[in-house]
PDB file of N, CA and C in Angstrom:
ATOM      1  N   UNK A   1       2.771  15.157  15.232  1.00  0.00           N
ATOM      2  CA  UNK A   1       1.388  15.133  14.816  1.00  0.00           C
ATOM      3  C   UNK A   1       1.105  13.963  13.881  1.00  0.00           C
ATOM      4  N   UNK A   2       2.671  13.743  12.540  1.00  0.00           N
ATOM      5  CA  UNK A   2       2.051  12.860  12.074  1.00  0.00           C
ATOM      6  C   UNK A   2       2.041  11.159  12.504  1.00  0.00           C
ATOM      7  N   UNK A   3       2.802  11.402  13.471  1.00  0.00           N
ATOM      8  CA  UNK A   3       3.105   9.959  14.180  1.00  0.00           C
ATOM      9  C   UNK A   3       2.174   8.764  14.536  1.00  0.00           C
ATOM     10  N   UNK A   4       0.833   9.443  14.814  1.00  0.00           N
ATOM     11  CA  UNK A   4      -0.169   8.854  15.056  1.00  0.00           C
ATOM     12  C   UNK A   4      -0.733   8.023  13.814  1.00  0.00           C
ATOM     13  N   UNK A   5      -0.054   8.254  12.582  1.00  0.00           N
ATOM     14  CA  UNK A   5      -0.524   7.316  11.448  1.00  0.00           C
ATOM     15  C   UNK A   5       0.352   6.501  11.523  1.00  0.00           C
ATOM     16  N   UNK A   6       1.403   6.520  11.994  1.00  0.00           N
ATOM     17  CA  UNK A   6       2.489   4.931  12.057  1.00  0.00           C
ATOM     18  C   UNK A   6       1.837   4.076  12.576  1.00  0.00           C
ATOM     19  N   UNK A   7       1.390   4.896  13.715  1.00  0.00           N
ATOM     20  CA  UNK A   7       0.893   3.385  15.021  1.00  0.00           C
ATOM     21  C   UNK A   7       0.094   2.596  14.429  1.00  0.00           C
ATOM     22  N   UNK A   8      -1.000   4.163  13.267  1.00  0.00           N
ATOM     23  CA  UNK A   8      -1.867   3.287  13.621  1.00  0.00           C
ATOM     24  C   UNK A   8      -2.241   2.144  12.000  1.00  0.00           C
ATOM     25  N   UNK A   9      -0.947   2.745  11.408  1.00  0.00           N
ATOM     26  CA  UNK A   9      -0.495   1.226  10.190  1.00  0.00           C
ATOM     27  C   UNK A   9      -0.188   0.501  11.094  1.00  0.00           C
ATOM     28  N   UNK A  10       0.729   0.521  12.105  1.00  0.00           N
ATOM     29  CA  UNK A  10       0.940  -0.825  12.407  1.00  0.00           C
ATOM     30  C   UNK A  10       0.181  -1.805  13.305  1.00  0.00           C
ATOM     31  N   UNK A  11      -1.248  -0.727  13.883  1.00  0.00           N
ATOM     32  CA  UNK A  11      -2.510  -1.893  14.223  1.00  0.00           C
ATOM     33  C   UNK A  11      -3.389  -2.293  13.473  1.00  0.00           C
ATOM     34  N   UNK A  12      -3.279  -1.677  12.267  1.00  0.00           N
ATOM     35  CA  UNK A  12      -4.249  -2.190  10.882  1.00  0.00           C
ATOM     36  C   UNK A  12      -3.121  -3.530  10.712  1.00  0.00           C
ATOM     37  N   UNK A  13      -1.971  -3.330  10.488  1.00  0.00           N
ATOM     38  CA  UNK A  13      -1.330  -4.402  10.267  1.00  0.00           C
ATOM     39  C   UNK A  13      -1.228  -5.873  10.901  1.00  0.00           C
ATOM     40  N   UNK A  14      -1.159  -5.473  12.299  1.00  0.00           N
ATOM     41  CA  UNK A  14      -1.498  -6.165  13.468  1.00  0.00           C
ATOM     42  C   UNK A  14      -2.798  -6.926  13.616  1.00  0.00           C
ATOM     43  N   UNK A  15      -4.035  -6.323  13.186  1.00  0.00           N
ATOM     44  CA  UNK A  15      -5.351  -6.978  12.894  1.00  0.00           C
ATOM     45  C   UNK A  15      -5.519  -7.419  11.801  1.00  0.00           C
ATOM     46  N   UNK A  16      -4.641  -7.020  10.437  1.00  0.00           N
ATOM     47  CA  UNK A  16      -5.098  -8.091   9.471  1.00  0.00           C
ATOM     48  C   UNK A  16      -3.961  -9.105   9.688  1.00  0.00           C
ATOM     49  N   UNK A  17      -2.980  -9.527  10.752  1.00  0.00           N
ATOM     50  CA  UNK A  17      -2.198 -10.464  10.575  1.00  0.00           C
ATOM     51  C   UNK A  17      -3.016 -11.537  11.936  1.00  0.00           C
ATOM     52  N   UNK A  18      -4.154 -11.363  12.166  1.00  0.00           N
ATOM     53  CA  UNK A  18      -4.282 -11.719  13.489  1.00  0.00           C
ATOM     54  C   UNK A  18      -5.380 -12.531  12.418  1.00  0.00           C
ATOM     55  N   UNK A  19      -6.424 -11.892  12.114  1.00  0.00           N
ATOM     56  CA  UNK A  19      -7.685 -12.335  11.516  1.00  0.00           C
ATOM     57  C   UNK A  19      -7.368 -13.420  10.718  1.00  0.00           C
ATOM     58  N   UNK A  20      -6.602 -13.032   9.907  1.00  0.00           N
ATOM     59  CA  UNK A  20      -5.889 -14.244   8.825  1.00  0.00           C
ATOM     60  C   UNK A  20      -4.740 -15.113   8.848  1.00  0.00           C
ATOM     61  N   UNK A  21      -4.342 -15.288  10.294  1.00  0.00           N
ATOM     62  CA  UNK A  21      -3.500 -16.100  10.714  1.00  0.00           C
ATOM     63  C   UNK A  21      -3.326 -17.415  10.089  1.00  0.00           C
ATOM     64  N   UNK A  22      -4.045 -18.149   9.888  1.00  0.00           N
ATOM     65  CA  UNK A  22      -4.347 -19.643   9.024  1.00  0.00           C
ATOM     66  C   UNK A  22      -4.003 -19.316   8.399  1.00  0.00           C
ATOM     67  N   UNK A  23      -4.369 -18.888   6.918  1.00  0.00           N
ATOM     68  CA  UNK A  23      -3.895 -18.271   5.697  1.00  0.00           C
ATOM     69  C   UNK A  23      -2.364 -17.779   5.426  1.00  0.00           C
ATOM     70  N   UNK A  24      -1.971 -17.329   6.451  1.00  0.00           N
ATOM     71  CA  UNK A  24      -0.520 -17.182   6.586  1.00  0.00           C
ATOM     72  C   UNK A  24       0.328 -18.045   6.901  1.00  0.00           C
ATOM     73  N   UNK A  25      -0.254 -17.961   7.992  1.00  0.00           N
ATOM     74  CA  UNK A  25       1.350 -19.760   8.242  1.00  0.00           C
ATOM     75  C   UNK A  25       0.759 -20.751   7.009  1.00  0.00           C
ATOM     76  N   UNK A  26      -0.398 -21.403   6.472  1.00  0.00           N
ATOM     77  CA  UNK A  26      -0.172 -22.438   5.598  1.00  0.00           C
ATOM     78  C   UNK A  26       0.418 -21.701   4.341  1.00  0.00           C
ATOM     79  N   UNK A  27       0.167 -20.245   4.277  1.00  0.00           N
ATOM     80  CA  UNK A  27       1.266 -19.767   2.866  1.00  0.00           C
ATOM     81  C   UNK A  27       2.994 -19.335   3.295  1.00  0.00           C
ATOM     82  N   UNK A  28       3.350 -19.930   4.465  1.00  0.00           N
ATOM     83  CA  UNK A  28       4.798 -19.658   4.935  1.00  0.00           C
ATOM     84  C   UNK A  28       5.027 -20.801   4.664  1.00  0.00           C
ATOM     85  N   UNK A  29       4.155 -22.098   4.624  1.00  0.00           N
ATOM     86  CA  UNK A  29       4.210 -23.358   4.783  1.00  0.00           C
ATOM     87  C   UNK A  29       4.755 -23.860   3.706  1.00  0.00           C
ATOM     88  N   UNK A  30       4.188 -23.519   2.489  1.00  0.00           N
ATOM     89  CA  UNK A  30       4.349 -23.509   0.936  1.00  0.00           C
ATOM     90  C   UNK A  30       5.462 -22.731   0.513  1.00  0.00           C
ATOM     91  N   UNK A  31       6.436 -23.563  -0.124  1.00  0.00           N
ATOM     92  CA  UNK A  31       7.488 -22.898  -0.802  1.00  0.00           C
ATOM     93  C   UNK A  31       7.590 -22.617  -2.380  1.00  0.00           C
ATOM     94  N   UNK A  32       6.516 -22.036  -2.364  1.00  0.00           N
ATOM     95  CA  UNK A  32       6.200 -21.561  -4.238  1.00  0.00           C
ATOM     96  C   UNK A  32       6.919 -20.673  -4.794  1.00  0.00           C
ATOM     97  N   UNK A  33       7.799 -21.137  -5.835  1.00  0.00           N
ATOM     98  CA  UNK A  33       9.023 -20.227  -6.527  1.00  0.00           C
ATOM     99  C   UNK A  33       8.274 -19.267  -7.424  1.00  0.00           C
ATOM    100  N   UNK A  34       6.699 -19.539  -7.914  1.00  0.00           N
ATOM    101  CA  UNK A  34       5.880 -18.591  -8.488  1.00  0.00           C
ATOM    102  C   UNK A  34       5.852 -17.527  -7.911  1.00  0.00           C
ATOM    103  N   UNK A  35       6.355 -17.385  -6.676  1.00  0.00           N
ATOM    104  CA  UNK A  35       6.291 -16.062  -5.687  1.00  0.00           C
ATOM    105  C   UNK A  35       7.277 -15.052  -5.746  1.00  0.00           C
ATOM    106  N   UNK A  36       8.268 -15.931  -6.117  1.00  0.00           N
ATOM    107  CA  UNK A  36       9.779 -14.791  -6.414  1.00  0.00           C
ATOM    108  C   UNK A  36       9.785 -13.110  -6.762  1.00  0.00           C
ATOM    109  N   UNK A  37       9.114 -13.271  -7.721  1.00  0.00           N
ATOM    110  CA  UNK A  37       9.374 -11.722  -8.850  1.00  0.00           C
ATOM    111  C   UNK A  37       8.284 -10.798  -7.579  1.00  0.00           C
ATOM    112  N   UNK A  38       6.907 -11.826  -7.444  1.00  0.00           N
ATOM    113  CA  UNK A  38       6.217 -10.776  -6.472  1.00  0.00           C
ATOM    114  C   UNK A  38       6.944 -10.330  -5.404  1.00  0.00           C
ATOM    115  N   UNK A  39       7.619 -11.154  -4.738  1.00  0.00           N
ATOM    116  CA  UNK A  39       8.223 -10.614  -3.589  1.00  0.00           C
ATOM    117  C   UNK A  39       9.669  -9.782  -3.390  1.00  0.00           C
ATOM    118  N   UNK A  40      10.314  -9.662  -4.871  1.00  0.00           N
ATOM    119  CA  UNK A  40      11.198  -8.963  -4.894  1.00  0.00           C
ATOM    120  C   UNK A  40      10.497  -7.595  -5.198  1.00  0.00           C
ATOM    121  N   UNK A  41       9.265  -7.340  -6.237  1.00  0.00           N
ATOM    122  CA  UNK A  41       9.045  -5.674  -5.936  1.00  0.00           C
ATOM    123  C   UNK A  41       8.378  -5.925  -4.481  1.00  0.00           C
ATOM    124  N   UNK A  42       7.857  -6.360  -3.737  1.00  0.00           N
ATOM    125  CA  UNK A  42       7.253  -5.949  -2.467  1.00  0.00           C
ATOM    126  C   UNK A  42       8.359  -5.464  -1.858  1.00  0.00           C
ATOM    127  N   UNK A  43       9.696  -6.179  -1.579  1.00  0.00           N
ATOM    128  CA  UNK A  43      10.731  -6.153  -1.577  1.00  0.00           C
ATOM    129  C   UNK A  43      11.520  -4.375  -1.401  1.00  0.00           C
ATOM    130  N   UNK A  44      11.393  -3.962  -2.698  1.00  0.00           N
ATOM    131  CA  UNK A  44      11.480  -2.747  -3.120  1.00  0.00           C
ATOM    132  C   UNK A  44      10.622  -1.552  -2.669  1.00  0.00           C
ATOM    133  N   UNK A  45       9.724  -2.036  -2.725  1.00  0.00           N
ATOM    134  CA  UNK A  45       8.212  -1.443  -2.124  1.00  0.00           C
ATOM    135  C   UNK A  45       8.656  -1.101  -0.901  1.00  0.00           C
ATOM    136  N   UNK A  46       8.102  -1.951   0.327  1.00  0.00           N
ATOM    137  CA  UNK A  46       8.553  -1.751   1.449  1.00  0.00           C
ATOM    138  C   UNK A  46       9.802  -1.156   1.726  1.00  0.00           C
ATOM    139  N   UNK A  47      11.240  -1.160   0.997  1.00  0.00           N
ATOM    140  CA  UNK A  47      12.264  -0.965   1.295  1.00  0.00           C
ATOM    141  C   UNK A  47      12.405   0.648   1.019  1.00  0.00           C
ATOM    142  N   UNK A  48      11.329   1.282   0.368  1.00  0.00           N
ATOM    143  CA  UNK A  48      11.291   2.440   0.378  1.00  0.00           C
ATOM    144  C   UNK A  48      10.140   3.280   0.851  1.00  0.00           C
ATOM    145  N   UNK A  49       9.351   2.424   1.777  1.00  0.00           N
ATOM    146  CA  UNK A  49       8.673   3.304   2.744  1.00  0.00           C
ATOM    147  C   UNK A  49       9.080   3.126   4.051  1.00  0.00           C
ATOM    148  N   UNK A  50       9.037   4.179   4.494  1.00  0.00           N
ATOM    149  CA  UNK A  50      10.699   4.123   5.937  1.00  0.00           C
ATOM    150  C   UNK A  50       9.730   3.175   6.412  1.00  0.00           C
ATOM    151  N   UNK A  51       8.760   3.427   7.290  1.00  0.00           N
ATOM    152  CA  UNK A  51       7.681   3.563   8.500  1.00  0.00           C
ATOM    153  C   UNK A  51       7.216   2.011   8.776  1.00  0.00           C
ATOM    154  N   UNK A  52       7.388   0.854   7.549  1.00  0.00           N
ATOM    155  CA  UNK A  52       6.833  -0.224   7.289  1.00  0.00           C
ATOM    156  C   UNK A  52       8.095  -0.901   7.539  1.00  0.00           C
ATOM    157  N   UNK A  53       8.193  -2.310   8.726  1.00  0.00           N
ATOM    158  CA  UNK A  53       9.324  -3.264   9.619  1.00  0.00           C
ATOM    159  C   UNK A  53       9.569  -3.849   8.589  1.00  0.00           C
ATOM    160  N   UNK A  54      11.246  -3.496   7.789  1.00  0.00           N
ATOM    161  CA  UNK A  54      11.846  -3.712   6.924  1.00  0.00           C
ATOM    162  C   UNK A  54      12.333  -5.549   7.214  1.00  0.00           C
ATOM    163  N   UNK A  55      12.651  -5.525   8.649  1.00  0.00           N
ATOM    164  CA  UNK A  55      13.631  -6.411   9.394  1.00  0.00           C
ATOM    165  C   UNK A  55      12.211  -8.024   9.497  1.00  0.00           C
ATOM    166  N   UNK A  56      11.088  -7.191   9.850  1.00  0.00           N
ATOM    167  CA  UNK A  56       9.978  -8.595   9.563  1.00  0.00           C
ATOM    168  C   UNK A  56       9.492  -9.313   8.225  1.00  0.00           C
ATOM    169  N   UNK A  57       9.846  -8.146   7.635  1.00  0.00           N
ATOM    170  CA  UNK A  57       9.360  -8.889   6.058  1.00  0.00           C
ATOM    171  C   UNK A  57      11.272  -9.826   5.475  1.00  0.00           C
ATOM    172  N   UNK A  58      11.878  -9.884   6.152  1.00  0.00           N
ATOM    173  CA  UNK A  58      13.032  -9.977   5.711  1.00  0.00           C
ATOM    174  C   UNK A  58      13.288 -10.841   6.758  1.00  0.00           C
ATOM    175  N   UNK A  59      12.867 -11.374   7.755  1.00  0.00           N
ATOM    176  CA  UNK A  59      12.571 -12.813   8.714  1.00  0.00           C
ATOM    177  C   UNK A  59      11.204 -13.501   7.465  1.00  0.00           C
ATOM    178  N   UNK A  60      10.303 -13.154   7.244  1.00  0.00           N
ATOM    179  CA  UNK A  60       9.862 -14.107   6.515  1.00  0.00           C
ATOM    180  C   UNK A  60       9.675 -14.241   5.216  1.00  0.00           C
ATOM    181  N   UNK A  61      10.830 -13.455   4.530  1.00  0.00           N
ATOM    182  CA  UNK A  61      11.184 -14.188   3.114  1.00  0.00           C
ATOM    183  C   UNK A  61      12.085 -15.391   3.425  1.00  0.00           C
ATOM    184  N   UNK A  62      13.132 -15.579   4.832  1.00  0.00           N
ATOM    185  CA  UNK A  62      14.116 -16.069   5.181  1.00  0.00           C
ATOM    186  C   UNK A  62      13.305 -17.835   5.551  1.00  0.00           C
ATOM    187  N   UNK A  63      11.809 -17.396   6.234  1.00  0.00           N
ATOM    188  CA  UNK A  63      11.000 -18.779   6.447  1.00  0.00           C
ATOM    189  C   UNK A  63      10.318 -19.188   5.504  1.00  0.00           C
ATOM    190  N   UNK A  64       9.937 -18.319   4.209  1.00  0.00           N
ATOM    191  CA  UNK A  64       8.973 -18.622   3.433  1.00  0.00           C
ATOM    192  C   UNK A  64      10.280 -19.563   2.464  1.00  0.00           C
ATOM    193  N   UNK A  65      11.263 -18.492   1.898  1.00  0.00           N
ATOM    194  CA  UNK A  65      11.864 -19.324   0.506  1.00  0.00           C
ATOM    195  C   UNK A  65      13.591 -19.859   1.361  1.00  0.00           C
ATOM    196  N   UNK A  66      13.978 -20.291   2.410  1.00  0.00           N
ATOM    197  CA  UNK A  66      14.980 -20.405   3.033  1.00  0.00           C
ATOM    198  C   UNK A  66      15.888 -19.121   2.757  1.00  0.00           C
ATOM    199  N   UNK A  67      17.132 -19.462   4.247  1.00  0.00           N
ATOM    200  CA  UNK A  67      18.335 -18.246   4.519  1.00  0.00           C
ATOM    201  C   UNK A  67      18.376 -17.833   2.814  1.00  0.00           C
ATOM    202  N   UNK A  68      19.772 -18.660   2.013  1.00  0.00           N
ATOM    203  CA  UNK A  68      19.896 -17.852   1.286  1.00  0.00           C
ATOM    204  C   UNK A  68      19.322 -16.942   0.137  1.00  0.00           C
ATOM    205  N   UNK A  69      18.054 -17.602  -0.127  1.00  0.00           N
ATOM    206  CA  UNK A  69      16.834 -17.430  -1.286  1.00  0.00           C
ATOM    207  C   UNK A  69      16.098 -15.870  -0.731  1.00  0.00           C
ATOM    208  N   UNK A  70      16.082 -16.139   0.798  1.00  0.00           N
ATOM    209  CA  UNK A  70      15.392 -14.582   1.440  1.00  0.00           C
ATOM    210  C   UNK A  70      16.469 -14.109   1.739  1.00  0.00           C
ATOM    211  N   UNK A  71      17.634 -14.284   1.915  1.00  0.00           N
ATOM    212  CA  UNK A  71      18.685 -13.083   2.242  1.00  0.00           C
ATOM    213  C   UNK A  71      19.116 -12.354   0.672  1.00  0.00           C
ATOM    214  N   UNK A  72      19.130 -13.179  -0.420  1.00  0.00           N
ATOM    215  CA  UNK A  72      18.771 -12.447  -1.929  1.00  0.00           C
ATOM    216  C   UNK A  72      17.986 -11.987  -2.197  1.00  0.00           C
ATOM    217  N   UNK A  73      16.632 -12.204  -1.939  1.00  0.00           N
ATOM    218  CA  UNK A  73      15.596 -11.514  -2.739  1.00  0.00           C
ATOM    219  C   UNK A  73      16.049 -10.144  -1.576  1.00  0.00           C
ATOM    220  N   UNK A  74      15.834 -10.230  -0.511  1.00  0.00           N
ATOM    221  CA  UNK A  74      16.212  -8.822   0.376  1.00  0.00           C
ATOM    222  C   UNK A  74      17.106  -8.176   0.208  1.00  0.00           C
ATOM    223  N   UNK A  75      18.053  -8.502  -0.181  1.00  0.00           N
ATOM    224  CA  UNK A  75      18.909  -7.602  -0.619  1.00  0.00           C
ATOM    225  C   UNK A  75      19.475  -7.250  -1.682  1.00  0.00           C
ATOM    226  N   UNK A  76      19.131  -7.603  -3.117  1.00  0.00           N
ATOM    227  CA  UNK A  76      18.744  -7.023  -4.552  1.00  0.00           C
ATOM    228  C   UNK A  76      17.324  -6.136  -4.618  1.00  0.00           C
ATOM    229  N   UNK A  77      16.533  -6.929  -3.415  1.00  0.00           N
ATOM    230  CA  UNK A  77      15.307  -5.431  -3.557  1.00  0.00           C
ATOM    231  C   UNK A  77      16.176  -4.272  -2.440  1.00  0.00           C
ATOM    232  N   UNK A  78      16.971  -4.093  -1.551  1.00  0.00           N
ATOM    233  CA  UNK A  78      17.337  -2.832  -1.477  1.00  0.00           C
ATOM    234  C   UNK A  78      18.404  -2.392  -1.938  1.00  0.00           C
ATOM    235  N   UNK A  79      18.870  -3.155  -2.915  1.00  0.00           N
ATOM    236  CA  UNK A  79      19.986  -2.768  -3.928  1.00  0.00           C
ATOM    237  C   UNK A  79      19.569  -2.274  -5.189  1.00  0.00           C
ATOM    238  N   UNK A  80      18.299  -2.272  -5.487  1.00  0.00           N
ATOM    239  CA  UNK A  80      17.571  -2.014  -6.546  1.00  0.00           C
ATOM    240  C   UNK A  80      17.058  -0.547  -5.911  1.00  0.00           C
ATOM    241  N   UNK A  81      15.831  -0.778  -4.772  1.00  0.00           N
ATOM    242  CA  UNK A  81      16.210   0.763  -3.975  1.00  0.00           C
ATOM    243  C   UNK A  81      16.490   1.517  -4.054  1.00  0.00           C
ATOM    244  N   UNK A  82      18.063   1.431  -3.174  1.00  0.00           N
ATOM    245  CA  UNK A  82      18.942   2.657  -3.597  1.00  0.00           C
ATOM    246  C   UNK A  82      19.447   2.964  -4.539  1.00  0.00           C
ATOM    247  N   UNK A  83      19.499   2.204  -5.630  1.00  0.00           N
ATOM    248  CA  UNK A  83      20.101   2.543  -6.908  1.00  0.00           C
ATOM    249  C   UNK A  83      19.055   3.574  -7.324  1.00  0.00           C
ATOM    250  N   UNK A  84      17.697   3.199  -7.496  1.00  0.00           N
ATOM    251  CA  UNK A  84      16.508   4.259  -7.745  1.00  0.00           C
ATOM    252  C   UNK A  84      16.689   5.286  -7.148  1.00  0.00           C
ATOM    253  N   UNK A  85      16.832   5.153  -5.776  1.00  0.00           N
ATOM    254  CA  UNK A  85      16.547   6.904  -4.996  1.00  0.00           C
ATOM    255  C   UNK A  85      18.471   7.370  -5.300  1.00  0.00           C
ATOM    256  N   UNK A  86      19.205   6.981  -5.926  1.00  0.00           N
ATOM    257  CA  UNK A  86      20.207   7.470  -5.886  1.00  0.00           C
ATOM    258  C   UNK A  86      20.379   8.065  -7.352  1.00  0.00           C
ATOM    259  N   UNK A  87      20.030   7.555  -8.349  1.00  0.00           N
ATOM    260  CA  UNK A  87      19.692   8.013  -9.971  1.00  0.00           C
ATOM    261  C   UNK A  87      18.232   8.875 -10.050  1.00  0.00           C
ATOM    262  N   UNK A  88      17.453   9.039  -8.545  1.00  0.00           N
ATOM    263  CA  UNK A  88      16.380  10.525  -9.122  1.00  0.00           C
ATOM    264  C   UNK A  88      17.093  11.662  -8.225  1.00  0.00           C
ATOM    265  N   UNK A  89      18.011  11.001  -7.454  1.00  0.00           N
ATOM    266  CA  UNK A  89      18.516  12.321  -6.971  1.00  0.00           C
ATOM    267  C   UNK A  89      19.413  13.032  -8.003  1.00  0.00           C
ATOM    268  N   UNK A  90      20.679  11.990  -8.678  1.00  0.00           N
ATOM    269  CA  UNK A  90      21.529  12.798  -9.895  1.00  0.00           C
ATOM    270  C   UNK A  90      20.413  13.478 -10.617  1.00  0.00           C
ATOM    271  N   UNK A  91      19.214  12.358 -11.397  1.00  0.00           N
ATOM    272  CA  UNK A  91      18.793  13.164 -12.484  1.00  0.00           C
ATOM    273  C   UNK A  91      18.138  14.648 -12.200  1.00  0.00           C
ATOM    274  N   UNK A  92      17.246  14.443 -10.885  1.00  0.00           N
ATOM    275  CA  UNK A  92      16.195  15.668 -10.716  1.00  0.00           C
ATOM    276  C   UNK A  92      17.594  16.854  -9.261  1.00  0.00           C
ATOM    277  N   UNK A  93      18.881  16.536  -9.712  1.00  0.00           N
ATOM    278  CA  UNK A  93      18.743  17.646  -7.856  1.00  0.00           C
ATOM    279  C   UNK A  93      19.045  19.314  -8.693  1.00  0.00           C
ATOM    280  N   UNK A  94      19.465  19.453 -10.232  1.00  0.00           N
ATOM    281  CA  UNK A  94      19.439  20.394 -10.837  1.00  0.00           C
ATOM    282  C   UNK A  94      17.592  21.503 -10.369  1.00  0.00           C
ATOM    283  N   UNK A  95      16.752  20.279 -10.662  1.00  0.00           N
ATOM    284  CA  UNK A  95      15.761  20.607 -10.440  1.00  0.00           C
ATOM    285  C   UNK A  95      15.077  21.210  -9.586  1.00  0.00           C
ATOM    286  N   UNK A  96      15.468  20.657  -8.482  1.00  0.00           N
ATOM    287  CA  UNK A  96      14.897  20.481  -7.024  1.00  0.00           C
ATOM    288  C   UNK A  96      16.067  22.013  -6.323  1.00  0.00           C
ATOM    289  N   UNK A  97      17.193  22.066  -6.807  1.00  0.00           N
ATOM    290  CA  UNK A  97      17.834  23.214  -6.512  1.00  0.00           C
ATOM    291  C   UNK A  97      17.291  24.296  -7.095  1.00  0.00           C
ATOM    292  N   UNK A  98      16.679  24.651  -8.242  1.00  0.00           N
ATOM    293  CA  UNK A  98      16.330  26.110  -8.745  1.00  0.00           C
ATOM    294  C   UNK A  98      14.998  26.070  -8.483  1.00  0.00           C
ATOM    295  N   UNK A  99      14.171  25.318  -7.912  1.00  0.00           N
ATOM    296  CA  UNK A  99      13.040  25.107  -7.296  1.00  0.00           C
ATOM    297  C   UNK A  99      12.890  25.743  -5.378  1.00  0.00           C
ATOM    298  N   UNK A 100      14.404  25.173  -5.058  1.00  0.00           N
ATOM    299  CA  UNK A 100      14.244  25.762  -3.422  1.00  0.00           C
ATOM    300  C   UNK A 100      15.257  26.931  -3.932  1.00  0.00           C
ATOM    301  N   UNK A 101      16.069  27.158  -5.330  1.00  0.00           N
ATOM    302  CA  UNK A 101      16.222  28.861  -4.908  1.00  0.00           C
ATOM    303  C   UNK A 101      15.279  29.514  -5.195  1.00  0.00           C
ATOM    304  N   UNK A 102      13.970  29.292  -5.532  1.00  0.00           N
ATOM    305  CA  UNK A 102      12.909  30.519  -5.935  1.00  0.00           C
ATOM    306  C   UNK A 102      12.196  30.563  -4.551  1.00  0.00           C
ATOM    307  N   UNK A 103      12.137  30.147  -3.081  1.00  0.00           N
ATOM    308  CA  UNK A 103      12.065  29.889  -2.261  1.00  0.00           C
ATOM    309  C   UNK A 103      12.428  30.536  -1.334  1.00  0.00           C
TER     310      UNK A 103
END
């Protein structure tokens, strides 16, 4: 049932990458290091919503800031990630257990 909202992020996505095409390739074009910090939380961001193409934003950090500059920022933002979803699971699973035993 809820599947029908994937698709249809990924034709909202699809139409704002279409409309603003110019705007994009001349900002793939530009290699602005002012961009870094933004694109490592996007980085993070994306890397923790399943549903959003982990593997496309991670082809064009690779064209925007070159291989090794986008193969780092990509992978300290999902090293940052899992470190997060792995320290709310220690802190909260006390929680989340006497929560599904009242259940």
């Amino acid at each position: 049932m809820r599947r029908w909202w994937i698709g249809l992020a990924y034709v909202i996505l699809l139409i704002v990458g279409m409309t603003n095409k110019d705007y994009l390739l001349e900002w793939l074009r530009t290699s602005d290091p002012s961009w870094l910090p933004a694109m490592f939380l996007l980085s993070v961001l994306i890397a923790s919503i399943p549903f959003l193409p982990f593997t496309l934003f991670a082809g064009i950090m690779g064209v925007k800031f070159g291989a090794m500059v986008g193969l780092l920022i990509n992978w300290f933002g999902i090293l940052l990630t899992s470190l997060i979803y792995f320290f709310i699971k220690i802190l909260f699973q006390e929680l989340f257990h006497r929560l599904l035993g009242k259940v």
